[in-house]
N, C-alpha and C. Protein backbone atom coordinates (compact mmCIF):
# COMPACT_ATOMS: atom_id res chain seq x y z
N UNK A 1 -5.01 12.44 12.00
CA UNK A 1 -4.54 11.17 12.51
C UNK A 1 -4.85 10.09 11.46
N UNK A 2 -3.81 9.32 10.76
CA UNK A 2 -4.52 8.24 10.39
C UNK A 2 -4.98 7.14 10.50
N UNK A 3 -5.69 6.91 9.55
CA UNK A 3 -7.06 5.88 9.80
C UNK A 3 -6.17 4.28 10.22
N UNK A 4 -6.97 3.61 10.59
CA UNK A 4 -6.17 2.22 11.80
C UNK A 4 -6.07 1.67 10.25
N UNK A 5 -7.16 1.94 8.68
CA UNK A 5 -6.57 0.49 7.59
C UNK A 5 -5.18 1.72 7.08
N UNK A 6 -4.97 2.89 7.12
CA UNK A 6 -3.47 3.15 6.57
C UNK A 6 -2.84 2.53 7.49
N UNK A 7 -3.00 2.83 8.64
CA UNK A 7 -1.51 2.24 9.51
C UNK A 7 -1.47 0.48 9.17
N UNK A 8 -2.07 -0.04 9.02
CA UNK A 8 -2.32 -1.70 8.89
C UNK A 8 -1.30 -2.02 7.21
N UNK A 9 -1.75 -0.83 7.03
CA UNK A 9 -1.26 -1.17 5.23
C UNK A 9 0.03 -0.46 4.90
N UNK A 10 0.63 0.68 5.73
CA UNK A 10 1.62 0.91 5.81
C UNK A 10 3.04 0.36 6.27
N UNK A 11 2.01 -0.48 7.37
CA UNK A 11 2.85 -1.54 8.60
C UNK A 11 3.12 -2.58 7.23
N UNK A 12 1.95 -3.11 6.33
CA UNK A 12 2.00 -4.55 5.46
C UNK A 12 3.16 -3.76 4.06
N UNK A 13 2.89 -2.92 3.63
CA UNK A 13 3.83 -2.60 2.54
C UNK A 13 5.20 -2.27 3.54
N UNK A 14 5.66 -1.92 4.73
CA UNK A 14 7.02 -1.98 4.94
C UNK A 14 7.61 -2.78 5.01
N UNK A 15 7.09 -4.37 4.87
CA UNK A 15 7.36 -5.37 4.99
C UNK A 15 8.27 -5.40 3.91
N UNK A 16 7.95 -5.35 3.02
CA UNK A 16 8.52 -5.57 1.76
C UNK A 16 9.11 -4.21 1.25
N UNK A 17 9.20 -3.30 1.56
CA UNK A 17 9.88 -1.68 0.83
C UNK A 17 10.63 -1.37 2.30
N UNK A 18 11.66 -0.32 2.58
CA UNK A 18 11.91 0.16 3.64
C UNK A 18 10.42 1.01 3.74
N UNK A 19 10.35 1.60 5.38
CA UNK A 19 9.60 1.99 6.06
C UNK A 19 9.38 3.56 5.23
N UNK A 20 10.33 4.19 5.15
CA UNK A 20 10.11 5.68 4.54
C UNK A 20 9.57 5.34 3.33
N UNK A 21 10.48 4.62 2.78
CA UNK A 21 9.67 4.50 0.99
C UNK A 21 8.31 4.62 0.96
N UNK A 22 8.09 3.04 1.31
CA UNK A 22 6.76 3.30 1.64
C UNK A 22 5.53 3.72 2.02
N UNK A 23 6.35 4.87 2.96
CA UNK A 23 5.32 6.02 2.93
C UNK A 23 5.20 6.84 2.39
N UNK A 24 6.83 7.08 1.55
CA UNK A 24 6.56 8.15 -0.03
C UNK A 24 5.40 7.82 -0.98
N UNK A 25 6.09 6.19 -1.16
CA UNK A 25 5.17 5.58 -2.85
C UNK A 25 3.72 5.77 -2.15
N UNK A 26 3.17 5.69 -0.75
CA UNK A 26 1.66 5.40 -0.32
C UNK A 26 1.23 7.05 -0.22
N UNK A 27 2.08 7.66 -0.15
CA UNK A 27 1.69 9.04 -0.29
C UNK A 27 1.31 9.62 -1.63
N UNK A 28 1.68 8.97 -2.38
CA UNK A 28 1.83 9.54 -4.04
C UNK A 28 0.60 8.72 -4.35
N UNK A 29 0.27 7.71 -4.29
CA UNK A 29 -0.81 7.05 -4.53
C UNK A 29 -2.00 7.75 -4.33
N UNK A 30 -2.00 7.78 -2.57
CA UNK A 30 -3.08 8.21 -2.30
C UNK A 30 -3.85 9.52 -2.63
N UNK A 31 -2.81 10.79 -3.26
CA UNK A 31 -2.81 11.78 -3.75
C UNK A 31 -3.99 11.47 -5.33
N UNK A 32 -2.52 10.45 -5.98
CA UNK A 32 -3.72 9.78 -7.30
C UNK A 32 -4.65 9.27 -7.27
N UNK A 33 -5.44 8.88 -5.96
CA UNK A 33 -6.24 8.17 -5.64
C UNK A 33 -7.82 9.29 -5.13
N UNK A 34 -6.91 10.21 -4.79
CA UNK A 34 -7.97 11.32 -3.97
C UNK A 34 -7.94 10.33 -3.08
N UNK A 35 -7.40 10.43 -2.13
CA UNK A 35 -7.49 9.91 -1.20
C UNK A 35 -6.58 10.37 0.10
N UNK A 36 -6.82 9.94 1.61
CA UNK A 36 -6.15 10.65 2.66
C UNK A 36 -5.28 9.35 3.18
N UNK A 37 -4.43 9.42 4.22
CA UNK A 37 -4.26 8.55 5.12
C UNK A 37 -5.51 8.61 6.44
N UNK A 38 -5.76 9.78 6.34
CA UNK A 38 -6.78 9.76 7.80
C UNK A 38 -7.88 8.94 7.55
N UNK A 39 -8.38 9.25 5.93
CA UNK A 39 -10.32 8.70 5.36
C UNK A 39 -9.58 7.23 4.38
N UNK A 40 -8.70 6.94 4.44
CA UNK A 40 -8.40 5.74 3.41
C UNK A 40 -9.18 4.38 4.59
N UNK A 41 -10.58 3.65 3.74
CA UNK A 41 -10.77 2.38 4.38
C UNK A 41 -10.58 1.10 3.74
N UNK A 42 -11.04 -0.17 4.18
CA UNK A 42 -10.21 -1.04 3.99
C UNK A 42 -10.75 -1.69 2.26
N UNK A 43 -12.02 -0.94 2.19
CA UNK A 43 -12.60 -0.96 0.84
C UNK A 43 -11.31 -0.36 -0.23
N UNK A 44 -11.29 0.80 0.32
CA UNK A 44 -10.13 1.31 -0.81
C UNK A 44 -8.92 0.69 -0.79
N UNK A 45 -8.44 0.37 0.30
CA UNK A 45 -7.54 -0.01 0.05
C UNK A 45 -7.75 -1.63 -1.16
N UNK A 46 -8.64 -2.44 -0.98
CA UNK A 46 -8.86 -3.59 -1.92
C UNK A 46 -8.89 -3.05 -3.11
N UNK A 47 -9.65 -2.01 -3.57
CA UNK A 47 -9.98 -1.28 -4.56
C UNK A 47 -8.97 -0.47 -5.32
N UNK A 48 -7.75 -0.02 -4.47
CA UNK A 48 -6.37 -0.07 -5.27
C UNK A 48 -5.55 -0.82 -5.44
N UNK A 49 -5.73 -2.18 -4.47
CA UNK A 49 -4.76 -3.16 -4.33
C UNK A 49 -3.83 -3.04 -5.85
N UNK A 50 -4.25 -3.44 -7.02
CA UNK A 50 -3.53 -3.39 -8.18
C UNK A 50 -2.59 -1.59 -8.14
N UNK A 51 -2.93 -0.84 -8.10
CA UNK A 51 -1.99 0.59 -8.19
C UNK A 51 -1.05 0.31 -6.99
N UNK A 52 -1.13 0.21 -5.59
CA UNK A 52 -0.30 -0.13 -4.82
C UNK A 52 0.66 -1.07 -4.77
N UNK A 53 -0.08 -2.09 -5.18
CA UNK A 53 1.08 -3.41 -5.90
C UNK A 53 2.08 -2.55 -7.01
N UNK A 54 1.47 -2.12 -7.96
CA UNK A 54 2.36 -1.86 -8.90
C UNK A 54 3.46 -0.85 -9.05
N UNK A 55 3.17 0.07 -7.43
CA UNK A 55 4.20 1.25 -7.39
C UNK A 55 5.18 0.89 -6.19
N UNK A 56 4.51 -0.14 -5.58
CA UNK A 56 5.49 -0.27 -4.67
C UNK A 56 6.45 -1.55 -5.23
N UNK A 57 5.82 -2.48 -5.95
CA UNK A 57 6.79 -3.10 -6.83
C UNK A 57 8.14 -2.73 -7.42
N UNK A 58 8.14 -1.54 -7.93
CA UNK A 58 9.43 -0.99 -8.21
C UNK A 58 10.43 -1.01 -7.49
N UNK A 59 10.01 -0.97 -6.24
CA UNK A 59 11.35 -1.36 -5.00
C UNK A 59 11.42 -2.82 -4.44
N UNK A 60 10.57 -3.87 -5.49
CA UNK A 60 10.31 -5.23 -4.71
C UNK A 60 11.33 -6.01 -6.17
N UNK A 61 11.96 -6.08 -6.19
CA UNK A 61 12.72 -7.26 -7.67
C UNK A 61 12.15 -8.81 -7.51
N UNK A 62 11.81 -9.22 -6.33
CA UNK A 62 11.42 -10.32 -6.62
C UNK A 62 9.72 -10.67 -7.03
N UNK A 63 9.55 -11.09 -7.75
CA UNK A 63 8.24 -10.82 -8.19
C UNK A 63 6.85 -11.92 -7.62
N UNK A 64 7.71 -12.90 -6.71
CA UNK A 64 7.28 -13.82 -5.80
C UNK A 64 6.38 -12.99 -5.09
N UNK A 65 7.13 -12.13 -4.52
CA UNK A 65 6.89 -11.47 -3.37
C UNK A 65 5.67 -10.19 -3.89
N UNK A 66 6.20 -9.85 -4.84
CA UNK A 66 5.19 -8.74 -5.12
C UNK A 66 3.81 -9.23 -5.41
N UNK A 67 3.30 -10.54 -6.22
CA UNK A 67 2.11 -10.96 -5.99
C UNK A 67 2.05 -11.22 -4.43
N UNK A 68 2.61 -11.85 -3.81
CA UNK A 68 2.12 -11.98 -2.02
C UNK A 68 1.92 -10.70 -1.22
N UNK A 69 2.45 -9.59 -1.49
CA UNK A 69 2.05 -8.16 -1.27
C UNK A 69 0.58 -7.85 -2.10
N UNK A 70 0.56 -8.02 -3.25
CA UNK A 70 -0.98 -7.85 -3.58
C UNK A 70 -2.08 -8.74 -3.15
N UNK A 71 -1.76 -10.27 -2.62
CA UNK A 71 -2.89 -10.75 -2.34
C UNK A 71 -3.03 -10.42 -0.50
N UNK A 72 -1.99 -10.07 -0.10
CA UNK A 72 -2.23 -9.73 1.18
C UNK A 72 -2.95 -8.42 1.47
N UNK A 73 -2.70 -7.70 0.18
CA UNK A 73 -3.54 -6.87 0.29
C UNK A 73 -4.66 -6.28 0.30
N UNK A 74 -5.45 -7.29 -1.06
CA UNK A 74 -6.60 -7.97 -0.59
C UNK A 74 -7.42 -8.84 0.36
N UNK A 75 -6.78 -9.11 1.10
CA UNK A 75 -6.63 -9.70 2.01
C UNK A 75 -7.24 -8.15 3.40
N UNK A 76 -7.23 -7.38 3.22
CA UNK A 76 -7.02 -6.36 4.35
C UNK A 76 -8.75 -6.13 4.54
């Protein structure tokens, strides 16, 4: 089952990517990350904020937005 900060951060990156993407690019991450959706907490997630910004960026063109996806993500 995953952990309540993936679902929080899955819910915050669909904002900005469609819903599947985003669980591809957060899947691939978390793989590079050693990391789960079930054990991912809200530490890690701050602690990748920059890798997550930067892969899910690829599907964000406006670049407004992609810093407001990284500080929200710090933010978590």
């Amino acid at each position: 089952m995953p952990s309540p900060a993936y679902n929080h951060l899955l819910s915050l990156v669909s904002l900005y990517v469609d819903s599947k993407k985003a669980a591809e690019v957060l899947a691939r991450q978390l793989t590079a990350c050693k990391l789960t959706a079930d054990t991912i907490a809200s530490a890690d997630i701050k602690a990748n904020a920059s890798r997550f910004t930067t892969a899910c960026g690829l599907y964000i063109a406006d670049s407004v937005k992609r810093e407001e996806l990284k500080e929200r993500l710090m933010a978590l």
